[in-house]
N, C-alpha and C. Protein backbone atom coordinates (compact mmCIF):
# COMPACT_ATOMS: atom_id res chain seq x y z
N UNK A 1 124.07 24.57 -0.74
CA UNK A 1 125.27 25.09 -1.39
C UNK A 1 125.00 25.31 -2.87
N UNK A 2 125.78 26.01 -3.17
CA UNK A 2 125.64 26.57 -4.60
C UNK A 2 126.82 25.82 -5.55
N UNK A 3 126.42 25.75 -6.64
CA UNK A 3 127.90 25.24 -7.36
C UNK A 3 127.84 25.57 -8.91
N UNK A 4 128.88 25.82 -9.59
CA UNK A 4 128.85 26.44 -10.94
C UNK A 4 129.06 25.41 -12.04
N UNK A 5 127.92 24.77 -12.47
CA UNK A 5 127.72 23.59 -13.59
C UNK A 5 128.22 24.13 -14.80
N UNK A 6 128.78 24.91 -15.25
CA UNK A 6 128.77 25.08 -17.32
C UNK A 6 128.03 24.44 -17.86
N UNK A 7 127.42 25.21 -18.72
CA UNK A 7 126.04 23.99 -19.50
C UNK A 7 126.78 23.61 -21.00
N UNK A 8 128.11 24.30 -21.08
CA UNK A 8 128.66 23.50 -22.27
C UNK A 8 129.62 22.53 -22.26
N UNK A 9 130.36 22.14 -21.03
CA UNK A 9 131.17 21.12 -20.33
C UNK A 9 130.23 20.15 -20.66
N UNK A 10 131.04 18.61 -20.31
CA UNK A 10 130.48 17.70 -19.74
C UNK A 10 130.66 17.06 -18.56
N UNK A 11 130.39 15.88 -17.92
CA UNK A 11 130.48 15.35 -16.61
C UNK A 11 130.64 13.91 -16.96
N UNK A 12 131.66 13.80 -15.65
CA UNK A 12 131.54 12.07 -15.16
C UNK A 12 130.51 12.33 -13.68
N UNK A 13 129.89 11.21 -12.92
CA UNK A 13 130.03 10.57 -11.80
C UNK A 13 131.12 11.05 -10.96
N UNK A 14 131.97 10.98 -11.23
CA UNK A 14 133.17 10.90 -10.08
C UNK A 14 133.52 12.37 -10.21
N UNK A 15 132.84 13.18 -10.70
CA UNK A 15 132.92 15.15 -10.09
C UNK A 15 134.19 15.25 -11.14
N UNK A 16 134.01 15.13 -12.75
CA UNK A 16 134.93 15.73 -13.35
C UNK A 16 134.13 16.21 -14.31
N UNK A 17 134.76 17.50 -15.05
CA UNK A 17 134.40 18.17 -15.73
C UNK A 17 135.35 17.73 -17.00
N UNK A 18 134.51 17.76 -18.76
CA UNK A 18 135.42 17.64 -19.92
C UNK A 18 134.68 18.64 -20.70
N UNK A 19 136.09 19.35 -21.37
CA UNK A 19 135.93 19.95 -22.80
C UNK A 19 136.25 19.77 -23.64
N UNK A 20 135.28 19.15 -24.67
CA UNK A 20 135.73 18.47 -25.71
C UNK A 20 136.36 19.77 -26.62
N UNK A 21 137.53 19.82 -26.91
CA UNK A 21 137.95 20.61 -28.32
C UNK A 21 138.41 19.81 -29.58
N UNK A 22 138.84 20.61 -30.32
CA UNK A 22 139.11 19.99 -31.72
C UNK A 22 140.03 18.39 -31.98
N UNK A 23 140.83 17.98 -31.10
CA UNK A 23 141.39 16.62 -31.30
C UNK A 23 141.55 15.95 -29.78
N UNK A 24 141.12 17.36 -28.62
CA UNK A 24 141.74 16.70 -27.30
C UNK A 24 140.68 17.09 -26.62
N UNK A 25 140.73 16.21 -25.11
CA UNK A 25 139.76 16.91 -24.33
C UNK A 25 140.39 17.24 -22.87
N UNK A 26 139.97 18.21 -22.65
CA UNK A 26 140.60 19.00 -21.15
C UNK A 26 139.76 18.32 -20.53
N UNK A 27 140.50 18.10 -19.14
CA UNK A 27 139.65 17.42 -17.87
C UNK A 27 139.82 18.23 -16.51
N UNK A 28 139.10 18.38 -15.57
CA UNK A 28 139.85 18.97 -14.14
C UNK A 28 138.37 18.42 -13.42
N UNK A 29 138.65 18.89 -12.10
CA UNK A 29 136.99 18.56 -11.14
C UNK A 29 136.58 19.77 -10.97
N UNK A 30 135.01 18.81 -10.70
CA UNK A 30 133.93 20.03 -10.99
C UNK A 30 134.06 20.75 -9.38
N UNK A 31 133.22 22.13 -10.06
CA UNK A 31 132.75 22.99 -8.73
C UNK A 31 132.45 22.77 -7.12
N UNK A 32 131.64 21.63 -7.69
CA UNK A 32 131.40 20.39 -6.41
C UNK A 32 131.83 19.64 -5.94
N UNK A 33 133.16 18.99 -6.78
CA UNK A 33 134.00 18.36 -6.36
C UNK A 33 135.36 19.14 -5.43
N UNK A 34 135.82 20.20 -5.76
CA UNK A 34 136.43 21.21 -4.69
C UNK A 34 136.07 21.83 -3.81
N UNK A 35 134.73 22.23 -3.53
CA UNK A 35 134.39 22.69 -2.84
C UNK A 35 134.26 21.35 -1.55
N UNK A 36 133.71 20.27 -2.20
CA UNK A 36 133.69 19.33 -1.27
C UNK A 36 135.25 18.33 -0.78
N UNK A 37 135.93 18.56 -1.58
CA UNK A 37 137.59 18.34 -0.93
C UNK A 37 137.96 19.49 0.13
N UNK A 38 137.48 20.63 0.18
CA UNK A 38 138.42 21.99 0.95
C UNK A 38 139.55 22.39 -0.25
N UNK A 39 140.62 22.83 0.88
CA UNK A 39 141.70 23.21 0.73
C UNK A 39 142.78 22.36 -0.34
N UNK A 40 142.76 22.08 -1.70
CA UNK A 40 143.72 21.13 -2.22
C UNK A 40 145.25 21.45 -2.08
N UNK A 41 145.59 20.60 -1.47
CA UNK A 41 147.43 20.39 -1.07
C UNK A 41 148.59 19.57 -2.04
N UNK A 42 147.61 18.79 -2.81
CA UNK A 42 148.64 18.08 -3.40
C UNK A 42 147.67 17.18 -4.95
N UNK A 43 148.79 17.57 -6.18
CA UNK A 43 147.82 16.64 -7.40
C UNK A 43 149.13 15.59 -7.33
N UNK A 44 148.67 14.67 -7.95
CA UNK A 44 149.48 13.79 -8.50
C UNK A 44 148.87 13.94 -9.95
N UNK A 45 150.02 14.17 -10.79
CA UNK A 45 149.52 13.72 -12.08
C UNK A 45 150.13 12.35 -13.37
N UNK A 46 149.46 11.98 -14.18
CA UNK A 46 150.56 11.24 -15.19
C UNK A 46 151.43 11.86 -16.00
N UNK A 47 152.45 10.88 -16.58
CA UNK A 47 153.13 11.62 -17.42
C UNK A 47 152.87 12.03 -19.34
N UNK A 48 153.41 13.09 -19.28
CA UNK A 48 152.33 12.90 -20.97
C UNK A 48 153.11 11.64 -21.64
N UNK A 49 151.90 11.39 -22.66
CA UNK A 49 151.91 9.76 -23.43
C UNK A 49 151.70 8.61 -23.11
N UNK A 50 151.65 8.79 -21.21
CA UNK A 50 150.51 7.87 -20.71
C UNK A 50 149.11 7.11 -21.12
N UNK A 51 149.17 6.31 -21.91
CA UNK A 51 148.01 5.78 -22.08
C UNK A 51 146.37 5.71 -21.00
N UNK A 52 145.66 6.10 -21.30
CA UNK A 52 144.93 5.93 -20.24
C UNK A 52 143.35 5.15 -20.78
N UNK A 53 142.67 4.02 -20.09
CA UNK A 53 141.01 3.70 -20.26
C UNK A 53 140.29 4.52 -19.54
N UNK A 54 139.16 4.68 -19.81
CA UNK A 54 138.43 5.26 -19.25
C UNK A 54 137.71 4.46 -18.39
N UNK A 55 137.64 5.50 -17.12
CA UNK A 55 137.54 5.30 -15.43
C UNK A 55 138.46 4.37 -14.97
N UNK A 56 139.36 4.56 -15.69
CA UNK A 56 141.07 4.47 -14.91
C UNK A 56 141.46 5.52 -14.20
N UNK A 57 142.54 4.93 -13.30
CA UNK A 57 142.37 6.09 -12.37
C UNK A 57 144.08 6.65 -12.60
N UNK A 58 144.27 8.07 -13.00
CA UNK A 58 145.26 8.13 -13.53
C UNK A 58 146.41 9.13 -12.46
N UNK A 59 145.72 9.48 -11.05
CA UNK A 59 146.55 10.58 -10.02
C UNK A 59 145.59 10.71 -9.39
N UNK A 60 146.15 11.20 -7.93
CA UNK A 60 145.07 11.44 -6.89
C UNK A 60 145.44 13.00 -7.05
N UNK A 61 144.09 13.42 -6.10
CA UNK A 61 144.09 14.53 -5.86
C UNK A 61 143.74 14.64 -3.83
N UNK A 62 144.82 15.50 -3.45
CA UNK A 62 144.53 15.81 -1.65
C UNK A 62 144.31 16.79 -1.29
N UNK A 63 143.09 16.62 -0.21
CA UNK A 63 143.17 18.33 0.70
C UNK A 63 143.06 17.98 1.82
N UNK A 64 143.27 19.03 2.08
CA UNK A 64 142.57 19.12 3.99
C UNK A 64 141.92 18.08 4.48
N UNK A 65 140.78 17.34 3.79
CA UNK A 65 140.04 16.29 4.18
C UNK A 65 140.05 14.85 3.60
N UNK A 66 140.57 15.11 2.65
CA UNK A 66 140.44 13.68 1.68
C UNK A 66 141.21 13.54 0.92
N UNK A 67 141.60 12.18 0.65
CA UNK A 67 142.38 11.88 -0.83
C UNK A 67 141.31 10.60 -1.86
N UNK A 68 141.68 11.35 -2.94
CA UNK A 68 140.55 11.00 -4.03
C UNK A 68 141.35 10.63 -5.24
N UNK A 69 140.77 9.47 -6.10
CA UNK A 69 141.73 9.13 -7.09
C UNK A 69 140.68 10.21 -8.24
N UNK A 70 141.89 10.38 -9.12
CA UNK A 70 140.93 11.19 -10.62
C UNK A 70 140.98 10.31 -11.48
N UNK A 71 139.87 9.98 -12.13
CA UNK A 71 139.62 8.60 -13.23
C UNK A 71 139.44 9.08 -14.07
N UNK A 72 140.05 8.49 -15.64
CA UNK A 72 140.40 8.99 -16.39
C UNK A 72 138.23 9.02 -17.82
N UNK A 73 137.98 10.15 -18.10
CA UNK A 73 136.58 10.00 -18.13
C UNK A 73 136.66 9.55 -19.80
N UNK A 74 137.75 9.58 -20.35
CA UNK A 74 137.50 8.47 -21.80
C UNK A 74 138.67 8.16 -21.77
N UNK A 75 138.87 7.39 -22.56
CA UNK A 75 140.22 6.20 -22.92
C UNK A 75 140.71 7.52 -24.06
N UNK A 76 142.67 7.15 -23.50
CA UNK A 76 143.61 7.80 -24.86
C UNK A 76 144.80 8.30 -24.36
N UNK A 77 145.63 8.82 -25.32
CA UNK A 77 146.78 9.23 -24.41
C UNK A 77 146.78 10.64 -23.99
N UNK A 78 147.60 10.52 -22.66
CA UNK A 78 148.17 12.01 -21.94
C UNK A 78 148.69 12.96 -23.42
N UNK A 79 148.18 14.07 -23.31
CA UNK A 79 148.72 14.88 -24.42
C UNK A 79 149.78 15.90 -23.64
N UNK A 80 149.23 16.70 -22.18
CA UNK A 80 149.62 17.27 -21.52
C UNK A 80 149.06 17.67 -20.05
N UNK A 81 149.99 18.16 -19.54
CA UNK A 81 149.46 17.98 -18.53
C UNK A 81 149.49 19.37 -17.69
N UNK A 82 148.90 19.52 -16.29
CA UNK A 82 149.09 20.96 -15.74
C UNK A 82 149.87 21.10 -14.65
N UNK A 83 151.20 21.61 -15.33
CA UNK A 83 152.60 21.62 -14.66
C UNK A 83 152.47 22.63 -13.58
N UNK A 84 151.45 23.44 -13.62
CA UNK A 84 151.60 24.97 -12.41
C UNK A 84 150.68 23.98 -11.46
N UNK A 85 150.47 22.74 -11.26
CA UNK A 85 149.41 22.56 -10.12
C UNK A 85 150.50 21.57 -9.17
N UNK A 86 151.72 21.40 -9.40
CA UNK A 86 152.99 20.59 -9.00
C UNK A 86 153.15 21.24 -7.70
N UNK A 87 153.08 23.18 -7.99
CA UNK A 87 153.55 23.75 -7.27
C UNK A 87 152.63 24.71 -6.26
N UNK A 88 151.28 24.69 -6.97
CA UNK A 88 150.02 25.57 -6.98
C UNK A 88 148.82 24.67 -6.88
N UNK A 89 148.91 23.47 -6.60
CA UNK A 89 147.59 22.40 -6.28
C UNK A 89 146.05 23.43 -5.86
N UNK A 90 146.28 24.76 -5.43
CA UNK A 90 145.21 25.31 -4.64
C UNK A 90 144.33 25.98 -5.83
N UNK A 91 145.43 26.14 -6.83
CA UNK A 91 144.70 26.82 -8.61
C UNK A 91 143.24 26.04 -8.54
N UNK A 92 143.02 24.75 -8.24
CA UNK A 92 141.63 24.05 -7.97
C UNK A 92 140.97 24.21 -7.63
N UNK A 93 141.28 25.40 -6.49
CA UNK A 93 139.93 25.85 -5.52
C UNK A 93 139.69 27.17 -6.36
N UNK A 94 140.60 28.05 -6.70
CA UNK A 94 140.21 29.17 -7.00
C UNK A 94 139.78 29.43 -8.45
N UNK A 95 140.06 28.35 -9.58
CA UNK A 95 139.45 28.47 -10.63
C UNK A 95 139.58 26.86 -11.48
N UNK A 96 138.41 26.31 -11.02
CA UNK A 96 138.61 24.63 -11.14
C UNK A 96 138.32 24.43 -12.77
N UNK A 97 137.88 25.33 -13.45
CA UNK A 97 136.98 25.18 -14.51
C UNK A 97 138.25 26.04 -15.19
N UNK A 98 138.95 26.91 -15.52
CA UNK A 98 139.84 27.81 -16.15
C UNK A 98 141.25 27.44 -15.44
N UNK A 99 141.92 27.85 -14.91
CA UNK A 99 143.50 27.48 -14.81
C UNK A 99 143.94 26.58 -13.69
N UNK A 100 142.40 25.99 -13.11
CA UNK A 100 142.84 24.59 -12.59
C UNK A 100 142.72 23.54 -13.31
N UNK A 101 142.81 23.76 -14.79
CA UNK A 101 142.57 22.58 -15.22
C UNK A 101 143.75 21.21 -14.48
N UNK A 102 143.29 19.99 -15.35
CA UNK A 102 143.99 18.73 -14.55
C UNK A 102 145.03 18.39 -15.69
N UNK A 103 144.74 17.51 -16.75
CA UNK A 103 145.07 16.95 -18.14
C UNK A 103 144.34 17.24 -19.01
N UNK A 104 145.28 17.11 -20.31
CA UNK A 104 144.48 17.12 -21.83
C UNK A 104 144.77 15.48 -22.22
N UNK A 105 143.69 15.03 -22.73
CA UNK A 105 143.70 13.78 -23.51
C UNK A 105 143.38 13.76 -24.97
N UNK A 106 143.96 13.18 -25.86
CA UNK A 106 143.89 12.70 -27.52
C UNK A 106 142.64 11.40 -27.17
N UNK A 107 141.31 11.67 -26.96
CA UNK A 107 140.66 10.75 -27.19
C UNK A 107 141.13 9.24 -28.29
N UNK A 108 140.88 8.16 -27.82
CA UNK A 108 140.92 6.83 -29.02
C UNK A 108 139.70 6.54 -29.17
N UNK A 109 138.32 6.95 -28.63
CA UNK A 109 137.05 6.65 -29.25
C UNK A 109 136.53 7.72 -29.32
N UNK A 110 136.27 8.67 -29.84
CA UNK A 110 135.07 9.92 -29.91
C UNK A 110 133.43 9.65 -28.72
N UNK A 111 133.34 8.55 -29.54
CA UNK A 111 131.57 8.12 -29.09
C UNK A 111 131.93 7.71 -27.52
N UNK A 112 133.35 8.03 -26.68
CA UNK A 112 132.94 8.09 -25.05
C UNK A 112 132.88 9.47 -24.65
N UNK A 113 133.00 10.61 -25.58
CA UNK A 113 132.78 11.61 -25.05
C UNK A 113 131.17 11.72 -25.24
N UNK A 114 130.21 11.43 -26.25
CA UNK A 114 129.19 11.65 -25.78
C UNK A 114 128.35 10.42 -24.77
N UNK A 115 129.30 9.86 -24.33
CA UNK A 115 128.50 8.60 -23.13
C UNK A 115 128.04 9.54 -22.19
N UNK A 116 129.42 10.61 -21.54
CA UNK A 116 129.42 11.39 -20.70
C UNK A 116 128.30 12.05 -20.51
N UNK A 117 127.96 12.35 -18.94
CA UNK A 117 126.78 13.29 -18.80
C UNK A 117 126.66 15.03 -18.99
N UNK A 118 125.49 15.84 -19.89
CA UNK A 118 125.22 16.65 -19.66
C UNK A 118 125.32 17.39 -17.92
N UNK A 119 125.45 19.17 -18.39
CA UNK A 119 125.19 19.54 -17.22
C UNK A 119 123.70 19.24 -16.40
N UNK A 120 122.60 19.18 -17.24
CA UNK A 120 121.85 18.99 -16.19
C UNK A 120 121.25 17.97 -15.76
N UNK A 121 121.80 16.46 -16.53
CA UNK A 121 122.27 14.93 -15.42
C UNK A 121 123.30 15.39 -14.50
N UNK A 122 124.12 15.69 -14.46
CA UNK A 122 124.93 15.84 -13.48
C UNK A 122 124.59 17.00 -12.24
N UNK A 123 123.98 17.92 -12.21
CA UNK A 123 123.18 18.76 -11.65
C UNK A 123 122.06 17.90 -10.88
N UNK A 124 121.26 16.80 -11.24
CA UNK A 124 120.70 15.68 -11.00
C UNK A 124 121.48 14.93 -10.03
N UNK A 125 122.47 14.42 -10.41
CA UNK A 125 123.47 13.32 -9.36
C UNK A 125 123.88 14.71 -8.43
N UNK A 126 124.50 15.69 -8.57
CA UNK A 126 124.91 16.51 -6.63
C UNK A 126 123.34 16.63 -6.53
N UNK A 127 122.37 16.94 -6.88
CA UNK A 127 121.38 17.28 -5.87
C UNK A 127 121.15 16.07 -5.54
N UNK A 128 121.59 15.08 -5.17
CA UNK A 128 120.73 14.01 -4.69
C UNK A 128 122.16 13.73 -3.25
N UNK A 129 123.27 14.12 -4.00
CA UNK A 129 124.40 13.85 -2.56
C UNK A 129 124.43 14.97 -1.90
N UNK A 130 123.53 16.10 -2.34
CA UNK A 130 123.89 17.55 -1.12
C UNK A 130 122.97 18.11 -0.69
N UNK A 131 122.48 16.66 0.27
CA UNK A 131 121.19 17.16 1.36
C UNK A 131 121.48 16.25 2.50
């Protein structure tokens, strides 16, 4: 299988994608992580100002095959969240990286966004689960 890494994103382990911008960072799951759920039916999300640690688990995500918690990939609060996926959970399959995003977070440490893995550690961890 094929899957679309961004080499300017970053990665957790647990198939999420972050973009760090200027005070917040966008989160949603990676390429590999939807493709390997199917069909998504249902997000749960938090509410903004939710505090969150990192690899806390802050909403599941369901499809067709599985339910999966989404862990939160640095500590801070909910800034906002993605209200069209309440009604449109499937925005995940069809553009996981652009208007499926998940949450925005106000980082409280900077230095856990660079803990996070590059695209091509994480390119490293699916090739080792997709054989």
């Amino acid at each position: 299988m094929d899957f679309e890494i961004p080499d300017e994103l970053y990665y957790t382990a647990d198939d999420e994608w972050v973009h760090a911008e200027d005070d917040f960072v966008t989160v949603g799951v990676t390429d590999f992580a939807q493709q390997q759920l199917g069909d998504i039916v249902y997000v749960e999300l938090p509410s903004v100002g939710d505090q969150l640690e990192s690899d806390m688990a802050f909403g599941v995500i369901e499809s067709v095959k599985a339910v999966s918690d989404l862990n939160a990939p640095v500590s801070g609060q909910v800034i906002e969240i993605n209200e069209e996926l309440v009604d449109q959970p499937e925005i995940i399959n069809e553009e996981c990286y652009g208007a499926g995003w998940i949450i925005r977070i106000k980082p409280t440490d900077e230095e856990e966004i660079e803990s996070l893995l590059d695209a091509d550690s994480y390119r490293k961890i699916i090739s080792k689960r997709d054989t």
